[in-house]
Protein backbone atom coordinates (compact mmCIF):
# COMPACT_ATOMS: atom_id res chain seq x y z
CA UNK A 1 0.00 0.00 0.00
CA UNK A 2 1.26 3.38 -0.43
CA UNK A 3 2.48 5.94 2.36
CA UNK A 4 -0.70 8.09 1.69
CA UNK A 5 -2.97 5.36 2.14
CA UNK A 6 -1.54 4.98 6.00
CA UNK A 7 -0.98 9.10 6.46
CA UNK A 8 -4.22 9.76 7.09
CA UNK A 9 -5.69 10.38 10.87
CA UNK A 10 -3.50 9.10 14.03
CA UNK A 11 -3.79 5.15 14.74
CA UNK A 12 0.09 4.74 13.83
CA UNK A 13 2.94 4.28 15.97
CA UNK A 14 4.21 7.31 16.11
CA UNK A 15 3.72 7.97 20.00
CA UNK A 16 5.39 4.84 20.53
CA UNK A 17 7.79 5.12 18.37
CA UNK A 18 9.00 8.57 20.41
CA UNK A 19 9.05 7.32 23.72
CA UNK A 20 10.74 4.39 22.52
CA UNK A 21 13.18 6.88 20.97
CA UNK A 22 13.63 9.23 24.31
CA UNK A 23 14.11 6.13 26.11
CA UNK A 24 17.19 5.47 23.64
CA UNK A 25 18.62 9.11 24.59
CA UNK A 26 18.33 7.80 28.65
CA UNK A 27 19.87 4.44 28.23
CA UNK A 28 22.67 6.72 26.29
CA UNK A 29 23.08 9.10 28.88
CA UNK A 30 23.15 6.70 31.61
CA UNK A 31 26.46 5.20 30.24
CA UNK A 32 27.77 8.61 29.54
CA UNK A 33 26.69 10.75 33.48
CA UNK A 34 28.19 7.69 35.18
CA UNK A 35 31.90 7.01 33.23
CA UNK A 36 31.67 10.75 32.89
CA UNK A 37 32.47 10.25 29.24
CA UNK A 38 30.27 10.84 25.77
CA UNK A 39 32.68 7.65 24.78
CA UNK A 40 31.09 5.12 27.10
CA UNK A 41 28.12 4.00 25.21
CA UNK A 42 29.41 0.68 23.28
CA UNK A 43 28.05 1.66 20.03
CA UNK A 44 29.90 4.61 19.74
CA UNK A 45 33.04 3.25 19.35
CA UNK A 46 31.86 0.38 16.93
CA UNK A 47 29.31 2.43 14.50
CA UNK A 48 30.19 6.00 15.47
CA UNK A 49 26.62 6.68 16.09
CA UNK A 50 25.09 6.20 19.92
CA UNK A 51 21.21 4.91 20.39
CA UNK A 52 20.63 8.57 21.81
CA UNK A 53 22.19 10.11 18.31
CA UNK A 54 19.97 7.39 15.78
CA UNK A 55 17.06 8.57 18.75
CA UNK A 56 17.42 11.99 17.85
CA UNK A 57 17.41 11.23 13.95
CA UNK A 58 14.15 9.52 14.94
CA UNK A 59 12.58 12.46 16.28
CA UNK A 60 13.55 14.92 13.78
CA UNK A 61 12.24 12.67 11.07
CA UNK A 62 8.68 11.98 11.90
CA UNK A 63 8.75 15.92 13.16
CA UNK A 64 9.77 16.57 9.28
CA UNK A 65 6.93 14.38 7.98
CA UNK A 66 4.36 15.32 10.78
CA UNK A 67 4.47 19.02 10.91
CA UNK A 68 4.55 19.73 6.83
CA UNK A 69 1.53 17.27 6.90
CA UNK A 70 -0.03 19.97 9.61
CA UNK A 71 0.99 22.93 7.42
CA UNK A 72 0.08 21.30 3.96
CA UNK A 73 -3.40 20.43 5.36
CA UNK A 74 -4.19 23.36 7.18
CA UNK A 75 -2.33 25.98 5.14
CA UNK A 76 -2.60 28.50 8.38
CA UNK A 77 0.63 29.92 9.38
CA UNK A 78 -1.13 30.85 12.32
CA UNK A 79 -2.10 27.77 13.17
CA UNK A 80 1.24 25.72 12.33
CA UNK A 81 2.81 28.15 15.26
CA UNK A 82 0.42 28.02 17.68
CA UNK A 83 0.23 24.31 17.38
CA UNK A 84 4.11 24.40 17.77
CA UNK A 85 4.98 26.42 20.76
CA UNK A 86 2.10 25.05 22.60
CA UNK A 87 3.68 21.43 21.58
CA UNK A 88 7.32 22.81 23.33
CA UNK A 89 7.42 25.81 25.98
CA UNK A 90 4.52 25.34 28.23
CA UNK A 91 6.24 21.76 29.41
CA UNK A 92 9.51 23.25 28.91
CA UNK A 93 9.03 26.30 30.90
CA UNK A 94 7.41 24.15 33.50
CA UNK A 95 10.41 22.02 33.77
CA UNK A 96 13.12 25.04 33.67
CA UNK A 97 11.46 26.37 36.91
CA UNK A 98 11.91 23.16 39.10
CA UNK A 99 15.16 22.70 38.02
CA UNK A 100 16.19 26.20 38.46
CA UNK A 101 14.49 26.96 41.60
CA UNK A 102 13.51 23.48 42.96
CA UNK A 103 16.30 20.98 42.31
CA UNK A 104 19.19 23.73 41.07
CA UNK A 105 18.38 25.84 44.94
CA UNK A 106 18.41 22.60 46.68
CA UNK A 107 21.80 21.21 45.32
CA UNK A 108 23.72 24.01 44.56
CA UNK A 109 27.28 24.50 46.50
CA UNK A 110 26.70 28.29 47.11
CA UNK A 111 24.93 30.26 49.62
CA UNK A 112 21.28 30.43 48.78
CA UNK A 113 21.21 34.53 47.87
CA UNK A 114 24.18 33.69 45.74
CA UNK A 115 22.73 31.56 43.82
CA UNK A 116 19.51 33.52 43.62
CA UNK A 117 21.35 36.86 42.69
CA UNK A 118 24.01 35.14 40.79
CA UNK A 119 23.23 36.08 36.34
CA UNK A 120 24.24 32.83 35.25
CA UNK A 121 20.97 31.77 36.41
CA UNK A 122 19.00 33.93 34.92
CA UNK A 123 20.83 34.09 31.67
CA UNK A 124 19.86 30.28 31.57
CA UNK A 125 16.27 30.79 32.13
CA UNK A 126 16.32 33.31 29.63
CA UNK A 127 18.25 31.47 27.12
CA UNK A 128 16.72 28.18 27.32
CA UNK A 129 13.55 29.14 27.60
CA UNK A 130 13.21 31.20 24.71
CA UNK A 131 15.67 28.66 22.38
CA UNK A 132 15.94 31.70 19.89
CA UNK A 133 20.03 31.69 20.57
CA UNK A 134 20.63 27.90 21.67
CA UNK A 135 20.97 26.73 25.55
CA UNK A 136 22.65 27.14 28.40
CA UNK A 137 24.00 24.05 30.33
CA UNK A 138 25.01 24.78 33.68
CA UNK A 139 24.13 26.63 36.81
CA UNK A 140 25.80 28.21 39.72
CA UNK A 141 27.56 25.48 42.27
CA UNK A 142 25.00 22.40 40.72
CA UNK A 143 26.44 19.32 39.58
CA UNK A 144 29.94 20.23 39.76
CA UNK A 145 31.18 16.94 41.63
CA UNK A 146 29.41 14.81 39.33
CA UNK A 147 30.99 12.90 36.67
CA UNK A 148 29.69 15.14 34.01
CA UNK A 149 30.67 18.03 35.30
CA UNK A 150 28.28 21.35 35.68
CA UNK A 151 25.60 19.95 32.95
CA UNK A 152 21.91 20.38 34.17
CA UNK A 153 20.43 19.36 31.18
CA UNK A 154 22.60 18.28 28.18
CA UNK A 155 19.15 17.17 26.14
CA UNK A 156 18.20 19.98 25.47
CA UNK A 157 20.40 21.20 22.44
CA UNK A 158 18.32 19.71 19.91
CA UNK A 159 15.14 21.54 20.95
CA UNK A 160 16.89 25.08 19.33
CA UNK A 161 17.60 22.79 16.04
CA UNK A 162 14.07 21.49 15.93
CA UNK A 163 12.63 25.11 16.53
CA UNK A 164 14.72 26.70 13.32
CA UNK A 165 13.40 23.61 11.04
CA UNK A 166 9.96 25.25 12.46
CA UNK A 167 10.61 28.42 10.98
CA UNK A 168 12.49 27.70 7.85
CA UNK A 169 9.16 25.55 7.31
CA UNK A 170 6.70 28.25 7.99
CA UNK A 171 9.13 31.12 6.47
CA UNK A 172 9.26 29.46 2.79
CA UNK A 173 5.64 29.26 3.36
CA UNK A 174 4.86 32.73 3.89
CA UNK A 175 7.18 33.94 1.41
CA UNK A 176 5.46 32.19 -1.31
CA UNK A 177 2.34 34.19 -0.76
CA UNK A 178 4.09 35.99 -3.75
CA UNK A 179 2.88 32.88 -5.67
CA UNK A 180 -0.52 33.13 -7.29
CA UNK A 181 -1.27 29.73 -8.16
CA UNK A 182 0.46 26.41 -6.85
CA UNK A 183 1.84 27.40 -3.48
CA UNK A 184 1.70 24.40 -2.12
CA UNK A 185 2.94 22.64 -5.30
CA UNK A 186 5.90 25.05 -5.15
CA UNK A 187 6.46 24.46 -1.46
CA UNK A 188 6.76 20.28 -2.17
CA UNK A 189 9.51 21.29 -4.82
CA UNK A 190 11.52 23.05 -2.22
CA UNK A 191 11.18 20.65 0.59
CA UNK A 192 12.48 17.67 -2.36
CA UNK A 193 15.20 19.75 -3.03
CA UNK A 194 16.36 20.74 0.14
CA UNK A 195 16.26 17.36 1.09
CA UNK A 196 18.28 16.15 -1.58
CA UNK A 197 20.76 18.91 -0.93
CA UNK A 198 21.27 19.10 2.41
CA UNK A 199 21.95 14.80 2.17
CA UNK A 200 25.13 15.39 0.17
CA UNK A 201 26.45 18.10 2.46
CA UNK A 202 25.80 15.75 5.39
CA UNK A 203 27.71 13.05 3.41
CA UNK A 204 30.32 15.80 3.13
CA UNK A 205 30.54 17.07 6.26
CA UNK A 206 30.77 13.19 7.74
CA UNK A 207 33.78 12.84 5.20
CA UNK A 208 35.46 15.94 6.42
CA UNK A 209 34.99 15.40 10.17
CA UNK A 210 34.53 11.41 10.20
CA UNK A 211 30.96 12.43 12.23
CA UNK A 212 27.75 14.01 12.20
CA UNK A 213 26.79 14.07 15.63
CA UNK A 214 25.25 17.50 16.15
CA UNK A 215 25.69 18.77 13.16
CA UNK A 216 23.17 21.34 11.50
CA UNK A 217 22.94 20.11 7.95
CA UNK A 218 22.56 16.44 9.23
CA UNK A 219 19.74 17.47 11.30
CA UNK A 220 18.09 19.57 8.49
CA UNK A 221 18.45 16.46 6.43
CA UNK A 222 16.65 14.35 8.76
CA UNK A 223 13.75 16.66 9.23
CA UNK A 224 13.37 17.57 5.61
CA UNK A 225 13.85 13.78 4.12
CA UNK A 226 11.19 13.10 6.35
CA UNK A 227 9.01 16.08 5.33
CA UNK A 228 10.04 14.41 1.72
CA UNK A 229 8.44 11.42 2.63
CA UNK A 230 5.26 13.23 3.45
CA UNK A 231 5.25 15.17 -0.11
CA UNK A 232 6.25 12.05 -1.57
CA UNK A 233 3.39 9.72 0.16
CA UNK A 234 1.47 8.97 -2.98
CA UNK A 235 4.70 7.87 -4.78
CA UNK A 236 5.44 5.68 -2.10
CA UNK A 237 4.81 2.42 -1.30
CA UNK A 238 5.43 0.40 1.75
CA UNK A 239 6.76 -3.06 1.02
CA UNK A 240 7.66 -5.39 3.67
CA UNK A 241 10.02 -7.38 2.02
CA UNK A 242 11.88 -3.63 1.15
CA UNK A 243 11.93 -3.40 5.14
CA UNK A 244 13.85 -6.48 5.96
CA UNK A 245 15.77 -5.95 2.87
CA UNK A 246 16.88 -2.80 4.90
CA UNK A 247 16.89 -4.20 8.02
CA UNK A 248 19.45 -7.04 7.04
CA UNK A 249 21.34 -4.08 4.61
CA UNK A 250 22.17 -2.08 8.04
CA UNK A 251 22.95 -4.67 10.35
CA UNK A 252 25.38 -6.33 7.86
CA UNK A 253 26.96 -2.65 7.40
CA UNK A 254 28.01 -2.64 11.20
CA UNK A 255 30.31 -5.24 10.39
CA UNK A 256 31.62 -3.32 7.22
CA UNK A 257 32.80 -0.28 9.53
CA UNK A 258 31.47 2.88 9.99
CA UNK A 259 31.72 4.81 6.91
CA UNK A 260 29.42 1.97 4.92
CA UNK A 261 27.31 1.73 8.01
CA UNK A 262 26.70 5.68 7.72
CA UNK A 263 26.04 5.49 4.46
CA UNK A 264 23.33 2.29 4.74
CA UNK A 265 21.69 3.97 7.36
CA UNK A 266 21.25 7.67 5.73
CA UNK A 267 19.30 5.78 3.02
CA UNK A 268 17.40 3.61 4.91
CA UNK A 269 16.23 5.16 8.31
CA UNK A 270 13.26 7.14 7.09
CA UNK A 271 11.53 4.30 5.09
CA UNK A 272 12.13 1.61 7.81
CA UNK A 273 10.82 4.16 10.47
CA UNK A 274 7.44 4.81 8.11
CA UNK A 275 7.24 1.28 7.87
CA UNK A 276 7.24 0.68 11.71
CA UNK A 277 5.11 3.61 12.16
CA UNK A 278 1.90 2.36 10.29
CA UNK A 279 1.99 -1.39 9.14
CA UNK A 280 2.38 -2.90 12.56
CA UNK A 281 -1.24 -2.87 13.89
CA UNK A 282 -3.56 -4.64 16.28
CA UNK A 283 -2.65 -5.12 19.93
CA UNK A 284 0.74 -2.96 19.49
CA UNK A 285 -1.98 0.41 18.98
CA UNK A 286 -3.41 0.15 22.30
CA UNK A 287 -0.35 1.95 23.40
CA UNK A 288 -1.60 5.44 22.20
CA UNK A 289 -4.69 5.32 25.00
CA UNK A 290 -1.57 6.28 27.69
CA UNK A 291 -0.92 9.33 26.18
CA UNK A 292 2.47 11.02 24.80
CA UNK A 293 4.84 11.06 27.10
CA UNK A 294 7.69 11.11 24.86
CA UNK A 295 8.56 14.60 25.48
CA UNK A 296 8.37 14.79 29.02
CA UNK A 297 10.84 11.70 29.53
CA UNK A 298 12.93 13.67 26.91
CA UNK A 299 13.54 16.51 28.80
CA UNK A 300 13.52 15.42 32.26
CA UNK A 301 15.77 12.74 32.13
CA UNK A 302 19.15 14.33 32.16
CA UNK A 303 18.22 16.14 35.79
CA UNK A 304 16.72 12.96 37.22
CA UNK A 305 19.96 11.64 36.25
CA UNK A 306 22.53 13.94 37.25
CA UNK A 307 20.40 14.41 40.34
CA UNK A 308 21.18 10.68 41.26
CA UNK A 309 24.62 10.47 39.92
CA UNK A 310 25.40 13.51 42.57
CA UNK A 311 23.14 11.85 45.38
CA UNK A 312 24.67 8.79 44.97
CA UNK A 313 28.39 8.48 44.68
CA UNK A 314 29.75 5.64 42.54
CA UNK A 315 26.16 4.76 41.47
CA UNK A 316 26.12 2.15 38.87
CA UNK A 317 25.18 2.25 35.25
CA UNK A 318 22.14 -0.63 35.70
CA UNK A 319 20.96 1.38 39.15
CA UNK A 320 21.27 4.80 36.91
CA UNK A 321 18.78 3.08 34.39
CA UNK A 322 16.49 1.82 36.29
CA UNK A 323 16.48 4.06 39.31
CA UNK A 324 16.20 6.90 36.47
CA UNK A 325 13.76 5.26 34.22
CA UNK A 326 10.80 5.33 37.11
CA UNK A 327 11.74 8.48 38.57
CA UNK A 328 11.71 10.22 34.85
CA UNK A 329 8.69 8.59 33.52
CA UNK A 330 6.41 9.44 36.18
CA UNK A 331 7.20 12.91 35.73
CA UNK A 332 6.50 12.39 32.27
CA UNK A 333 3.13 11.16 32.73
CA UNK A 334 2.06 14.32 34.91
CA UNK A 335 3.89 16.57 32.78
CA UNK A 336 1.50 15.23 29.76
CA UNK A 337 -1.95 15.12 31.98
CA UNK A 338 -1.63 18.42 33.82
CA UNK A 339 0.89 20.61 31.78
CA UNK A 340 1.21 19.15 27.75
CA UNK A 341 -2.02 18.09 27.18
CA UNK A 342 -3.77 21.12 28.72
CA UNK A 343 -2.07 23.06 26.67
CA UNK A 344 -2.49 21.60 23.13
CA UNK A 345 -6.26 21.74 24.24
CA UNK A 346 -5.89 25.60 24.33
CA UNK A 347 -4.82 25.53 20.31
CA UNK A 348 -7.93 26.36 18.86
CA UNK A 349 -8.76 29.48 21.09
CA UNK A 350 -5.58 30.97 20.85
CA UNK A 351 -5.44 30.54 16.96
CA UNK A 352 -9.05 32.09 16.63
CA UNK A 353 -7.97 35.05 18.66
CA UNK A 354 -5.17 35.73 16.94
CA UNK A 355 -7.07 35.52 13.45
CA UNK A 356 -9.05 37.54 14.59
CA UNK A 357 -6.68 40.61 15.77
CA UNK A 358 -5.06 40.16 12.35
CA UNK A 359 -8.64 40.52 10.84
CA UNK A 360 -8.99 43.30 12.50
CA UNK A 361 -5.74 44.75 11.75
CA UNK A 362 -5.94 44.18 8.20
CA UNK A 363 -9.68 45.84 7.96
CA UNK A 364 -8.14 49.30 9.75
CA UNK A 365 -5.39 49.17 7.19
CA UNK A 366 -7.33 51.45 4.36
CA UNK A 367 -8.61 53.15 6.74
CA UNK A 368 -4.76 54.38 8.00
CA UNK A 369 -3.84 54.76 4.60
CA UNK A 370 -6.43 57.08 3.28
């Protein structure tokens, strides 16, 4: 069947697929705030790629594919915003203000009106709550016996990435109001070709630096191969023998080191992660009654971790996973029922009151210029 007959409303695998995927980025991270070394997590050495890393190529491509599907349907600018900084800052914002004045006050080395006075505090609030200029990692006196040294929360340096493929979506958008006819025909072209494009300078750039871990043009490539796949959907067709095809390609590529293993898996991640996302059915849906708590494990788990790693000296990397693992995910699941989902449910008002101060706005505009 092809892609588009599976795109359409949201029994997929998608919300399982992300937690799955954030869980990846804290099984990562627990090898890596023990040792006190990015190096510690076996795959890196072998592949050159960590589970967190391929867990953060996950995210960014079913973002890619998910949010041009919101803005190709919808064709709202308005709405594509609204729907996508009530998807990030209310939890985020939430979170920044128990670590910084919960868990940062509680732990930190220095006197309490240090800490509270001191403007490295408040130039991380600023900075990673806004994500405009990147993220700050580390606070006054926290963490800075730990392993990891001074990091509060190291996960959050994709969320700036994730927020520019936002607005280079919504920006080509709006500047193709110019175009009468076709917009959205126009739009597909440029997504293809950015796609294409920004996959050979992320081969490049891996053959010039032997990685791609954090990288800008690998993330754009991963966000806009899977906004690709969205364009693409009627051209595409979702074989299962393809999938294992792929499936045995990339595991026999980790034996032929890491350069063919890159290589295998930039071609084949985004069509075995469709694959996963909508064929598997039946019992395997019943995971989307929970809720998405994908997010919340994402960005509490590095605090929860660090937290333990400095309350318990020497702690191991099995007791980091587990002891981290409840801790995080039940402060995913009220972050999603009282904070995340709350907020999405406020999408609709917000976007009809800020249609209609543009409405009103654009009906004064003669009125000015006369």
């Amino acid at each position: 069947m092809k892609l588009s007959d599976f795109a359409q409303g949201r029994d997929n695998n998608f919300n399982l697929l992300r937690i799955s995927a954030a869980f990846a980025v804290l099984v990562t991270h627990s090898f890596a705030l023990v040792v006190g070394s990015g190096d510690a997590e076996p795959f890196r050495k072998s592949l050159g790629v960590t589970l967190g890393s391929t867990a953060v190529d996950i995210f960014f491509v079913a973002s890619g594919f998910l949010v041009t599907a919101s803005l190709l349907v919808r064709q709202s600018a308005i709405e594509f915003i609204w729907a996508r900084a009530l998807r990030i800052f209310p939890a985020l914002l939430v979170m920044l203000l128990l670590t910084v004045f919960g868990l940062g006050l509680l732990l930190t080395t220095l006197p309490t009106s240090v800490y509270l006075s001191h403007p490295k505090l408040y130039g991380y609030l600023l900075k990673c709550s806004t994500l405009v200029m990147g993220v700050a990692f580390s606070l006054p006196g926290v963490f800075e016996g730990n392993p990891w040294k001074n990091a509060i929360n190291g996960s959050l340096w994709t969320l700036p990435y994730e927020v520019r493929m936002y607005g280079i979506l919504v920006v080509v958008w709006l500047g193709l109001r110019v175009v009468k006819t076709n917009r959205v025909q126009v739009l597909e072209r440029v997504i293809i070709v950015g796609a294409v494009l920004s996959g050979g300078l992320a081969v490049g750039h891996y053959f010039r630096h032997g990685t791609n871990e954090g990288s800008f043009t690998h993330l754009f490539f991963m966000f806009f191969s899977g906004a690709a796949f969205y364009v693409l959907k009627d051209r595409i067709t979702l074989y299962r023998q393809l999938f294992w095809i792929m499936v045995a390609a990339l595991a026999i590529s980790t034996q032929a080191g890491k350069t063919v293993f890159f290589l295998v898996y930039m071609l084949t991640i985004a069509y075995m992660l469709f694959f996963v996302a909508y064929v598997p059915s039946g019992r395997i849906r019943a995971y989307n009654r929970l809720g998405d708590y994908s997010y919340g494990l994402y960005i509490y788990a590095f605090p929860v971790q660090q937290t333990l790693a400095a309350l318990i000296p020497g702690i191991s990397i099995m007791q980091m996973l587990l002891g981290s693992t409840v801790l995080t995910l039940l402060l995913a699941v009220l972050s999603w029922h009282l904070i995340e989902r709350r907020a999405l449910g406020l999408k609709g008002r917000y976007v009809g009151r800020t249609q209609q101060v543009f409405s009103r706005a654009t009906a004064r505009a003669p009125d000015t210029v006369r």
